[in-house]
PDB file of N, CA and C in Angstrom:
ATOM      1  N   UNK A   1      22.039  44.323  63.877  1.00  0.00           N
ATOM      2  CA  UNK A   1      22.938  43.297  64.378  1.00  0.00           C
ATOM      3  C   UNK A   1      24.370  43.658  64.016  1.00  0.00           C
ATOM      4  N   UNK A   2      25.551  43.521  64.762  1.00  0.00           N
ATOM      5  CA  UNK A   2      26.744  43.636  64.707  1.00  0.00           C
ATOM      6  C   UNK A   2      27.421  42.841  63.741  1.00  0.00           C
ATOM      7  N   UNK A   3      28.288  43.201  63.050  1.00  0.00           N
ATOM      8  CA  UNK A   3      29.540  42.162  62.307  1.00  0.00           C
ATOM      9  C   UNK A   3      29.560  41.273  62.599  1.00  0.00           C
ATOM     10  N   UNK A   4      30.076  41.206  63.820  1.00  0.00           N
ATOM     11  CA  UNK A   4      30.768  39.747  64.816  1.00  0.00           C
ATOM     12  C   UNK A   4      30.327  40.311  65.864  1.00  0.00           C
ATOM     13  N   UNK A   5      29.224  39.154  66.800  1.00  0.00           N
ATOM     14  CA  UNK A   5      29.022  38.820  67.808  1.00  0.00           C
ATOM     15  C   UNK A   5      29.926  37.561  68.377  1.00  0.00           C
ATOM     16  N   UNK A   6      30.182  37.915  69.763  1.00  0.00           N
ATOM     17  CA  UNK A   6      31.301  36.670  70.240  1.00  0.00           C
ATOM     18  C   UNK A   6      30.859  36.336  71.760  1.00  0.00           C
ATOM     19  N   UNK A   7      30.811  35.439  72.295  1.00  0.00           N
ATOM     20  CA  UNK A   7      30.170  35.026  73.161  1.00  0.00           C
ATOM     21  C   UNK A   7      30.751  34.067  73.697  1.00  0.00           C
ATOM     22  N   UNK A   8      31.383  34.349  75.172  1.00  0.00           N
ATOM     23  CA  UNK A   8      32.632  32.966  75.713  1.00  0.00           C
ATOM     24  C   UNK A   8      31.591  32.576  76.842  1.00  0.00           C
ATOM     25  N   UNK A   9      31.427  31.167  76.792  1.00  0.00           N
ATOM     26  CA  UNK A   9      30.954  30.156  76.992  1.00  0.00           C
ATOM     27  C   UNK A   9      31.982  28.805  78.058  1.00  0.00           C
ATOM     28  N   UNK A  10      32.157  28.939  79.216  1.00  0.00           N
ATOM     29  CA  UNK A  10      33.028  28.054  79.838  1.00  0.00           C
ATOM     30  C   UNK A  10      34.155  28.273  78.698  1.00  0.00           C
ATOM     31  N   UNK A  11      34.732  26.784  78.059  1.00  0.00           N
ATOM     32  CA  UNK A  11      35.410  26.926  77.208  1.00  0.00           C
ATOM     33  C   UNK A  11      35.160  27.221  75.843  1.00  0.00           C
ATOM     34  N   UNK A  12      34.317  27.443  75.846  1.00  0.00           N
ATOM     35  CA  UNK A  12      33.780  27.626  74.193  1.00  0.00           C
ATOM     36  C   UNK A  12      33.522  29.110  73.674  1.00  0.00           C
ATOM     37  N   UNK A  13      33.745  29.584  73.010  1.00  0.00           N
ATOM     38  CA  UNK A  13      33.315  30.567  72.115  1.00  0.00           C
ATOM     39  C   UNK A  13      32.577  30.658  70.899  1.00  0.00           C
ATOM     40  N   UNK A  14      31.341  31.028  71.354  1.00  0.00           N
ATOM     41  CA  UNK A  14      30.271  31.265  70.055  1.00  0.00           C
ATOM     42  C   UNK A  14      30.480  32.363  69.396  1.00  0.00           C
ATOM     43  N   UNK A  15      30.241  32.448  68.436  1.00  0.00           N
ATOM     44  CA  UNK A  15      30.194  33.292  67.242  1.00  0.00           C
ATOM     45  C   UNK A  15      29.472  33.049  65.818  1.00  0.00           C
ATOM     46  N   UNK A  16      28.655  34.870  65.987  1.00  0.00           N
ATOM     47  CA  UNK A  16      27.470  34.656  65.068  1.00  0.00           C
ATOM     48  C   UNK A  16      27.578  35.679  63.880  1.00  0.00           C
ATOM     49  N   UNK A  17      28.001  35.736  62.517  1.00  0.00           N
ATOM     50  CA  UNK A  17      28.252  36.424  61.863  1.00  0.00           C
ATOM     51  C   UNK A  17      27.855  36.464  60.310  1.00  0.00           C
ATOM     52  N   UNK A  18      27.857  36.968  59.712  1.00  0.00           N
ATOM     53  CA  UNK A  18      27.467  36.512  58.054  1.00  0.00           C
ATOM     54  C   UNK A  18      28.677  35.799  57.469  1.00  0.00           C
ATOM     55  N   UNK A  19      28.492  35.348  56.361  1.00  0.00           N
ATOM     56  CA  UNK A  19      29.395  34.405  55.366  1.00  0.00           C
ATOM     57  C   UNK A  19      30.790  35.168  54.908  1.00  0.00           C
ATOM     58  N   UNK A  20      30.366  36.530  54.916  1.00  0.00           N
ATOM     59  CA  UNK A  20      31.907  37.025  54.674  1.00  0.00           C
ATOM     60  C   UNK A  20      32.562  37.498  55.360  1.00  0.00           C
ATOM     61  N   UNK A  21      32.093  37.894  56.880  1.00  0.00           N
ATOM     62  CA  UNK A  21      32.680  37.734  58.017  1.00  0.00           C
ATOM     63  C   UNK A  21      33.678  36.689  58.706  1.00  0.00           C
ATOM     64  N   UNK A  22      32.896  35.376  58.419  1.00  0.00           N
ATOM     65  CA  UNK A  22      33.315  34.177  58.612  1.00  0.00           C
ATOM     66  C   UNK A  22      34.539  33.812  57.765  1.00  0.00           C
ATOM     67  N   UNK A  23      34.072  34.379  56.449  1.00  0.00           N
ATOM     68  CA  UNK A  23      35.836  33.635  55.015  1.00  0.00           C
ATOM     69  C   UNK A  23      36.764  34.858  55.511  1.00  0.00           C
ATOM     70  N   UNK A  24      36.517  35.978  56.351  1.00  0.00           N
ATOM     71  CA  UNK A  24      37.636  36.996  56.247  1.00  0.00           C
ATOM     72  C   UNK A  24      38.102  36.381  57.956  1.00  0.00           C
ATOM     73  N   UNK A  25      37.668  36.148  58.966  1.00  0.00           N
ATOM     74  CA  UNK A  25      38.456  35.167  59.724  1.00  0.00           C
ATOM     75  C   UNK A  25      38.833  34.438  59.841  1.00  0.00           C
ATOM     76  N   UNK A  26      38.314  33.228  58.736  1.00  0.00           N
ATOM     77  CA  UNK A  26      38.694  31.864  58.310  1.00  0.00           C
ATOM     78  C   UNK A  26      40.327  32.146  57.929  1.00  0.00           C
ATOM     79  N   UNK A  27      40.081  33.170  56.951  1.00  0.00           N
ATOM     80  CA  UNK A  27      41.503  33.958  56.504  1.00  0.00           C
ATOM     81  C   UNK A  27      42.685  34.384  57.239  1.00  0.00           C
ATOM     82  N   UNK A  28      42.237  34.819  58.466  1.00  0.00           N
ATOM     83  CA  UNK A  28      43.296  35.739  59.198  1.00  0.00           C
ATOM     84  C   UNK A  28      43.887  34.708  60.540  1.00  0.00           C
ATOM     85  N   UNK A  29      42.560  33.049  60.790  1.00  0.00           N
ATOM     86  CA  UNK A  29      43.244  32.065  61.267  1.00  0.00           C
ATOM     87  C   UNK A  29      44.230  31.240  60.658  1.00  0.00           C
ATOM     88  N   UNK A  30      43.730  31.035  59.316  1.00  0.00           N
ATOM     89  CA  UNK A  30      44.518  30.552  58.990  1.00  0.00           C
ATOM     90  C   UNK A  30      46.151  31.072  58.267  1.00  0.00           C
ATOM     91  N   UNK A  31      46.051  32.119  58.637  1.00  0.00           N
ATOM     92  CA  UNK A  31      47.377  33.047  58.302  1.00  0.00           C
ATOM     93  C   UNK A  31      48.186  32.733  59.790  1.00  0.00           C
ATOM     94  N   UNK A  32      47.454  33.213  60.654  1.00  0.00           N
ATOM     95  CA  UNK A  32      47.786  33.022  62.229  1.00  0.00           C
ATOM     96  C   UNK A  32      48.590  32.134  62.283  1.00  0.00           C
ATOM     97  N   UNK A  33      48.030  30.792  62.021  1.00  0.00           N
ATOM     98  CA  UNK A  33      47.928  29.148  62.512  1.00  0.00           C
ATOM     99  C   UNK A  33      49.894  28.834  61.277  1.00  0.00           C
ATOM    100  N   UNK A  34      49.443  29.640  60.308  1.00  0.00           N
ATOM    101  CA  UNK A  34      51.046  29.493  59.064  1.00  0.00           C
ATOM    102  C   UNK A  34      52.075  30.063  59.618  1.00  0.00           C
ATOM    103  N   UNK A  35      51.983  31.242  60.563  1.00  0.00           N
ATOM    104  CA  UNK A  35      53.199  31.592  60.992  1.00  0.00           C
ATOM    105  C   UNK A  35      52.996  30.916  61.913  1.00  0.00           C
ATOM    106  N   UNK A  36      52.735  31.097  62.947  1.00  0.00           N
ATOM    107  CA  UNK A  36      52.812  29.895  64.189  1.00  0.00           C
ATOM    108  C   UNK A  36      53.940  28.904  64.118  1.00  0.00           C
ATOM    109  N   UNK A  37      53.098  28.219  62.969  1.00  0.00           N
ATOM    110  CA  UNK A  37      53.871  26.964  62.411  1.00  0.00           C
ATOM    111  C   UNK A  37      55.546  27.078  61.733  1.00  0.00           C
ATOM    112  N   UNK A  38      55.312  27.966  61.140  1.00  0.00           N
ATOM    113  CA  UNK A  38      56.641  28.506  60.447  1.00  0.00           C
ATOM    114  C   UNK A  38      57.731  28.678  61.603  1.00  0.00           C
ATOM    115  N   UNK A  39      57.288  29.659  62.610  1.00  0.00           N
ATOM    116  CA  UNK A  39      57.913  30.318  63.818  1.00  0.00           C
ATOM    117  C   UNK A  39      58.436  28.548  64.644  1.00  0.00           C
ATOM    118  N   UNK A  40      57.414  28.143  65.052  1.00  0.00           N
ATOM    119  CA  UNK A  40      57.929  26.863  65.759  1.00  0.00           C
ATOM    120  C   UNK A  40      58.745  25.975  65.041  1.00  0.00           C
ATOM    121  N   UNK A  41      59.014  25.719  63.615  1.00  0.00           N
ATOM    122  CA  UNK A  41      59.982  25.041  62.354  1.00  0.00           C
ATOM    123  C   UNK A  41      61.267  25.559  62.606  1.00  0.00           C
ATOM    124  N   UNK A  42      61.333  26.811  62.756  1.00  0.00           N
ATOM    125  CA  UNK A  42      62.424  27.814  63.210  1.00  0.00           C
ATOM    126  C   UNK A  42      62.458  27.490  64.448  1.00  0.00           C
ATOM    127  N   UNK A  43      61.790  27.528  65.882  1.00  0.00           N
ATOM    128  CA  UNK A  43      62.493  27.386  66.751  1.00  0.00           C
ATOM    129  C   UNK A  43      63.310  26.132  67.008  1.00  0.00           C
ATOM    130  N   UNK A  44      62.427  24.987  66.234  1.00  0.00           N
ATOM    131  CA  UNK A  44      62.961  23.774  66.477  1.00  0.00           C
ATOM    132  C   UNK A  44      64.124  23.149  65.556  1.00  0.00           C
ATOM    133  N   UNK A  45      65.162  24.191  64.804  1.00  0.00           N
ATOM    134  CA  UNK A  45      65.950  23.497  63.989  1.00  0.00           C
ATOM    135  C   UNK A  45      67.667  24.149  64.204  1.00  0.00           C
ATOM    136  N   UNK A  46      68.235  23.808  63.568  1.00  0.00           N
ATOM    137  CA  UNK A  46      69.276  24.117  63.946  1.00  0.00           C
ATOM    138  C   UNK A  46      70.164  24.203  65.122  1.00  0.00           C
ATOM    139  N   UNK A  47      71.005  25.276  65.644  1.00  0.00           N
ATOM    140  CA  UNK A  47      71.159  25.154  66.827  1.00  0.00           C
ATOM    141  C   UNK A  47      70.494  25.673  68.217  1.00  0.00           C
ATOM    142  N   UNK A  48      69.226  26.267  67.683  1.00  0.00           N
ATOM    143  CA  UNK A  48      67.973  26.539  68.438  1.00  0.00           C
ATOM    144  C   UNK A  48      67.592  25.460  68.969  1.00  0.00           C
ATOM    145  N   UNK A  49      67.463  24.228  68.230  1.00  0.00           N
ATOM    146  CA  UNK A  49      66.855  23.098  69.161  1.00  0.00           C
ATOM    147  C   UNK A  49      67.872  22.450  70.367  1.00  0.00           C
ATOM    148  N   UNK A  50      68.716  22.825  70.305  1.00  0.00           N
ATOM    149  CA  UNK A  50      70.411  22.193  71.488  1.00  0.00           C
ATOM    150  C   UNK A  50      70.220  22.784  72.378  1.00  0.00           C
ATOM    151  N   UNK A  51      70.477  24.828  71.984  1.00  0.00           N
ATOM    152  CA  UNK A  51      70.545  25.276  72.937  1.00  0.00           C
ATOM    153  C   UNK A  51      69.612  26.052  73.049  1.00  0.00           C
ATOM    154  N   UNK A  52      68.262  26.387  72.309  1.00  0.00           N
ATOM    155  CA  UNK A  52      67.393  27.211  72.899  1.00  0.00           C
ATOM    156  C   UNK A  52      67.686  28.775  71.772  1.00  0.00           C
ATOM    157  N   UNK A  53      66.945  29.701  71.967  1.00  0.00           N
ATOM    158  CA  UNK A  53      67.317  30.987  71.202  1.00  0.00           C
ATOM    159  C   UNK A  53      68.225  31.597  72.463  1.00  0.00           C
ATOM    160  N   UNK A  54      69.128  32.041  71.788  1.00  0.00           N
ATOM    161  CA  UNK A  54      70.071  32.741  72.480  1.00  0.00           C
ATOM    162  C   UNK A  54      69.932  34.382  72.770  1.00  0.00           C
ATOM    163  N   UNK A  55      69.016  35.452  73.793  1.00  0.00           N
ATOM    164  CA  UNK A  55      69.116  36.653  73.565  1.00  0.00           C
ATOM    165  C   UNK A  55      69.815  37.532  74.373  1.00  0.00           C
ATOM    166  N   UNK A  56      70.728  37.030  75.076  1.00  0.00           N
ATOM    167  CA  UNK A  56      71.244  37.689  76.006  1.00  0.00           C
ATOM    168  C   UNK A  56      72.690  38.139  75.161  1.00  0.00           C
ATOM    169  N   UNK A  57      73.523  39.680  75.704  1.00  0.00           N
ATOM    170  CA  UNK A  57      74.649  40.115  75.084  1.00  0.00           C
ATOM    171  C   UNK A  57      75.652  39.256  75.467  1.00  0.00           C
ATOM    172  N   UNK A  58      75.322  38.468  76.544  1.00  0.00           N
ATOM    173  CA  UNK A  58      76.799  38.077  76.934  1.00  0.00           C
ATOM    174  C   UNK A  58      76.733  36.893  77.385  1.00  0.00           C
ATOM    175  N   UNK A  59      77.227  35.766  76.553  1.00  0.00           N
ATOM    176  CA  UNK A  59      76.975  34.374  77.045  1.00  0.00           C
ATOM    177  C   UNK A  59      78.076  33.814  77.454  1.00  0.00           C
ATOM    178  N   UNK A  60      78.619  32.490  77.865  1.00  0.00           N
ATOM    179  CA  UNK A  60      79.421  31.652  78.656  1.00  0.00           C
ATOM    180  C   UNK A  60      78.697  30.300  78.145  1.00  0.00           C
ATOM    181  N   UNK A  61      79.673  29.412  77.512  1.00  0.00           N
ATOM    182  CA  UNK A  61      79.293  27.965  77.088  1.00  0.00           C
ATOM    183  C   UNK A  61      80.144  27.092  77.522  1.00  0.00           C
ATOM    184  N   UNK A  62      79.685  26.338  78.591  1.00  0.00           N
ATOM    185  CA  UNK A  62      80.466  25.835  79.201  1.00  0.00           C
ATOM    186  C   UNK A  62      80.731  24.136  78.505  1.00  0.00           C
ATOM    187  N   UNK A  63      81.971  23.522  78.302  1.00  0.00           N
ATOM    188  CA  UNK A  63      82.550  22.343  77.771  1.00  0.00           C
ATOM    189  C   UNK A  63      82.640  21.364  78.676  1.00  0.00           C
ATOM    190  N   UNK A  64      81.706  19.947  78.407  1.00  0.00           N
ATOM    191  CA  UNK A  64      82.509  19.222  78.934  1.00  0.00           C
ATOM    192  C   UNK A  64      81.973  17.642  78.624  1.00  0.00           C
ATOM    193  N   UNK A  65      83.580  17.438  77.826  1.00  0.00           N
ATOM    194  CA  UNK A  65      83.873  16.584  76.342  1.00  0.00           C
ATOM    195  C   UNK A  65      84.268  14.934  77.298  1.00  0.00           C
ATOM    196  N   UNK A  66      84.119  15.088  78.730  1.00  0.00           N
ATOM    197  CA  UNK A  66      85.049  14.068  79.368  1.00  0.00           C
ATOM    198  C   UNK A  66      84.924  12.427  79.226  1.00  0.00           C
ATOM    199  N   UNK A  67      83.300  12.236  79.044  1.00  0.00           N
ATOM    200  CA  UNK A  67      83.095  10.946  78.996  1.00  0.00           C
ATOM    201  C   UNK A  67      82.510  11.025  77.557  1.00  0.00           C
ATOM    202  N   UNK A  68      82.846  11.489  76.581  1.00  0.00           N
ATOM    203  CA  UNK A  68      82.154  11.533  75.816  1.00  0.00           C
ATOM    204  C   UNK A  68      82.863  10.373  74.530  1.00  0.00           C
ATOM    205  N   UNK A  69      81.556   9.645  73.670  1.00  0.00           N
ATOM    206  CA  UNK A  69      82.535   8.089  72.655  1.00  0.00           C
ATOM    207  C   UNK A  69      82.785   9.257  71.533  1.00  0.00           C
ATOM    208  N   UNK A  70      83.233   8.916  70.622  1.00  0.00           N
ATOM    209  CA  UNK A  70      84.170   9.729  69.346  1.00  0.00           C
ATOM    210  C   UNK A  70      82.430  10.491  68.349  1.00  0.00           C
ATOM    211  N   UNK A  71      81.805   9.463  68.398  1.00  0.00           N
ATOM    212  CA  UNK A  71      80.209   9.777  67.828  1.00  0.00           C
ATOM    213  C   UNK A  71      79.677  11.144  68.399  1.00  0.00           C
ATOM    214  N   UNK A  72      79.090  10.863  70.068  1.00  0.00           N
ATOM    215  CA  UNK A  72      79.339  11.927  70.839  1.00  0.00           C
ATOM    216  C   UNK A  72      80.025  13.221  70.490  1.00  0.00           C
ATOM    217  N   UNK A  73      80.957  13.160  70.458  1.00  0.00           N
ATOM    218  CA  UNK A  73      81.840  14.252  70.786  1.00  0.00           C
ATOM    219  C   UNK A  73      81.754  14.886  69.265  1.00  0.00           C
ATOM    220  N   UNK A  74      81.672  14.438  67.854  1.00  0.00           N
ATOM    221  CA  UNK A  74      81.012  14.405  66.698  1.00  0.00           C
ATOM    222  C   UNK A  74      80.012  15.572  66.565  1.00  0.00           C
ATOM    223  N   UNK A  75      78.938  14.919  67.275  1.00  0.00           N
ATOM    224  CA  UNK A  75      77.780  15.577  67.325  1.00  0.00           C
ATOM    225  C   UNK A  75      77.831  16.790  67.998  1.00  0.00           C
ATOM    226  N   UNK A  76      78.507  16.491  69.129  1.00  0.00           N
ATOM    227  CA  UNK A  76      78.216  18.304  70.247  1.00  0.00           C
ATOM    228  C   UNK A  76      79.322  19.117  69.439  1.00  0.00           C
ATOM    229  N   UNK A  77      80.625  18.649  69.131  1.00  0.00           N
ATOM    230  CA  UNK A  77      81.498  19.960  67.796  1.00  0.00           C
ATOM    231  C   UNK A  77      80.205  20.041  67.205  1.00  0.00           C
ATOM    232  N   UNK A  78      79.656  19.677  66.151  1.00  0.00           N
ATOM    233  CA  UNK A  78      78.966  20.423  65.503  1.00  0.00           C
ATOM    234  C   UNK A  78      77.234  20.848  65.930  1.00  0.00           C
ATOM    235  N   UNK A  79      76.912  20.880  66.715  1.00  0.00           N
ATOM    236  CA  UNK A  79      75.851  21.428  67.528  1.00  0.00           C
ATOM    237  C   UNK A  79      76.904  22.432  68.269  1.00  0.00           C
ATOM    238  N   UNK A  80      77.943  22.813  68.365  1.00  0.00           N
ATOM    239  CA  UNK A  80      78.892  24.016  68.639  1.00  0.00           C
ATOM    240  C   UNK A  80      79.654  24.632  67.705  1.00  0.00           C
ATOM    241  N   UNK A  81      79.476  24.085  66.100  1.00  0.00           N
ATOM    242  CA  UNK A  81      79.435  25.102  65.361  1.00  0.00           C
ATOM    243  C   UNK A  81      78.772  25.652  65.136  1.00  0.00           C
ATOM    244  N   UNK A  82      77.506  25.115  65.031  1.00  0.00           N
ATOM    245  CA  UNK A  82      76.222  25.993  64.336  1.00  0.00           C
ATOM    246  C   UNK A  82      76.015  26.502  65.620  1.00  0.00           C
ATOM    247  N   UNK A  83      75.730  27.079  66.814  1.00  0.00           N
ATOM    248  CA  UNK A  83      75.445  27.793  67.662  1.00  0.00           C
ATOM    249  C   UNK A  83      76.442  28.638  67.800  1.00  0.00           C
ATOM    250  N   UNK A  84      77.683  28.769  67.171  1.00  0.00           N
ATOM    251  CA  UNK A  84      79.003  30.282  67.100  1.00  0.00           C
ATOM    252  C   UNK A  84      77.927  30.567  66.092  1.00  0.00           C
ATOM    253  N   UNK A  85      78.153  30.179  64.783  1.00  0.00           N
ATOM    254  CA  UNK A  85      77.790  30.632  63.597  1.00  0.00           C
ATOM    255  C   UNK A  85      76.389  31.026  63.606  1.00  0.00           C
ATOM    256  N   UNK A  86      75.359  30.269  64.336  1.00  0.00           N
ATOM    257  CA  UNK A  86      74.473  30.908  63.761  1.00  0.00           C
ATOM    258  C   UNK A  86      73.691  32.053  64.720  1.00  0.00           C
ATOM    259  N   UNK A  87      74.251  31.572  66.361  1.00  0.00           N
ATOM    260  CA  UNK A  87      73.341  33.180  67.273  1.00  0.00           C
ATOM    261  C   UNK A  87      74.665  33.068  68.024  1.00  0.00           C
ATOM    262  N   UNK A  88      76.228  32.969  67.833  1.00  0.00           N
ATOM    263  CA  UNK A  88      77.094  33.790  69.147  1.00  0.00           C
ATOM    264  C   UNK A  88      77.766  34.817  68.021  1.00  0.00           C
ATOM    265  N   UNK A  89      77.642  34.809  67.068  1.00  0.00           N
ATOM    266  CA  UNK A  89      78.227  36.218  66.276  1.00  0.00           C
ATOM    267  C   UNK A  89      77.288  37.308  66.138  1.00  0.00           C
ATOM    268  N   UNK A  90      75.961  37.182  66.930  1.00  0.00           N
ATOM    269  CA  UNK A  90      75.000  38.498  67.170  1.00  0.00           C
ATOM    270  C   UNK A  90      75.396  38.880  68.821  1.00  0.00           C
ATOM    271  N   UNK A  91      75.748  37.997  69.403  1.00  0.00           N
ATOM    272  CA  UNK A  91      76.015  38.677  70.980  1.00  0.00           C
ATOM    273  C   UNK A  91      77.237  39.516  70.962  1.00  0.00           C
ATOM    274  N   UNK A  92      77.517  40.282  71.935  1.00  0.00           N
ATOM    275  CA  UNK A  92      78.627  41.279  72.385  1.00  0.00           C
ATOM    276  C   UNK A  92      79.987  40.615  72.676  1.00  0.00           C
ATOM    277  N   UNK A  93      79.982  39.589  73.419  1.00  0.00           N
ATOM    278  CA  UNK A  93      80.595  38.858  74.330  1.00  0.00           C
ATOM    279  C   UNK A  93      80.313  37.094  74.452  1.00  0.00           C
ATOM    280  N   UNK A  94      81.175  36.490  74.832  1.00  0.00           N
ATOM    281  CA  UNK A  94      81.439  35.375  74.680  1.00  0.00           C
ATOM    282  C   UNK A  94      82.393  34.780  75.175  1.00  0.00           C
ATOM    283  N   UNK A  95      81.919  33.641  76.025  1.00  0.00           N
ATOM    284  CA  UNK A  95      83.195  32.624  76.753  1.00  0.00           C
ATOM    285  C   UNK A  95      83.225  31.062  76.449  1.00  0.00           C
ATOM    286  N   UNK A  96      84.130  30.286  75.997  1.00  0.00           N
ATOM    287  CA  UNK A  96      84.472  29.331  76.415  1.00  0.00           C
ATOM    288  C   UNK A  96      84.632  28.268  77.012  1.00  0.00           C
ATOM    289  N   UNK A  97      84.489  28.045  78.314  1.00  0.00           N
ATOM    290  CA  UNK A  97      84.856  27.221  79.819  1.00  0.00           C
ATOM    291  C   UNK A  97      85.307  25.993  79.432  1.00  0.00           C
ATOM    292  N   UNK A  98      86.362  25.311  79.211  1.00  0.00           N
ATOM    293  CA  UNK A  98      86.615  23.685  78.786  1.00  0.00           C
ATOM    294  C   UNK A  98      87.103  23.139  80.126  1.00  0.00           C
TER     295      UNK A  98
END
């Protein structure tokens, strides 16, 4: 008999293996499942969550402050600091638009 037998089933996947087969994948899901989690903590904080990860060399951020109450306008300055500071000083290039 094999290590790991695996067997997909509509949606299901069976799997038939010994006990230390099982704690050494138990292991490597639940390593999986920690970065995952870690990775999505990171995507969702800072100025990643406003504007997204930024990977392009050459971006354009376009302004526009017009109807905005004093609170507002508060919040997007600094959801436009932390997006210079934290992913437009890795790009090449960079614009403005107000």
């Amino acid at each position: 008999m094999p290590d790991l037998l695996c067997i997909a089933i509509s949606s299901h996947i069976q799997i038939t293996c010994g006990r230390e087969k099982l704690r050494q994948l138990e292991s490597r899901l639940t390593q999986a499942i920690h970065l995952y989690k870690r990775r999505l903590e990171w995507l969702t904080t800072e100025s990643r969550r406003v504007f997204g990860v930024i990977e392009e060399r050459s971006v354009t951020i376009v302004l526009d402050i017009r109807n905005m109450s004093p609170q507002q306008f508060d919040l997007y300055r600094m959801a436009l600091e932390r997006v210079i500071y934290e992913q437009i000083t890795q790009v090449a290039k960079f614009n403005l638009i107000r």
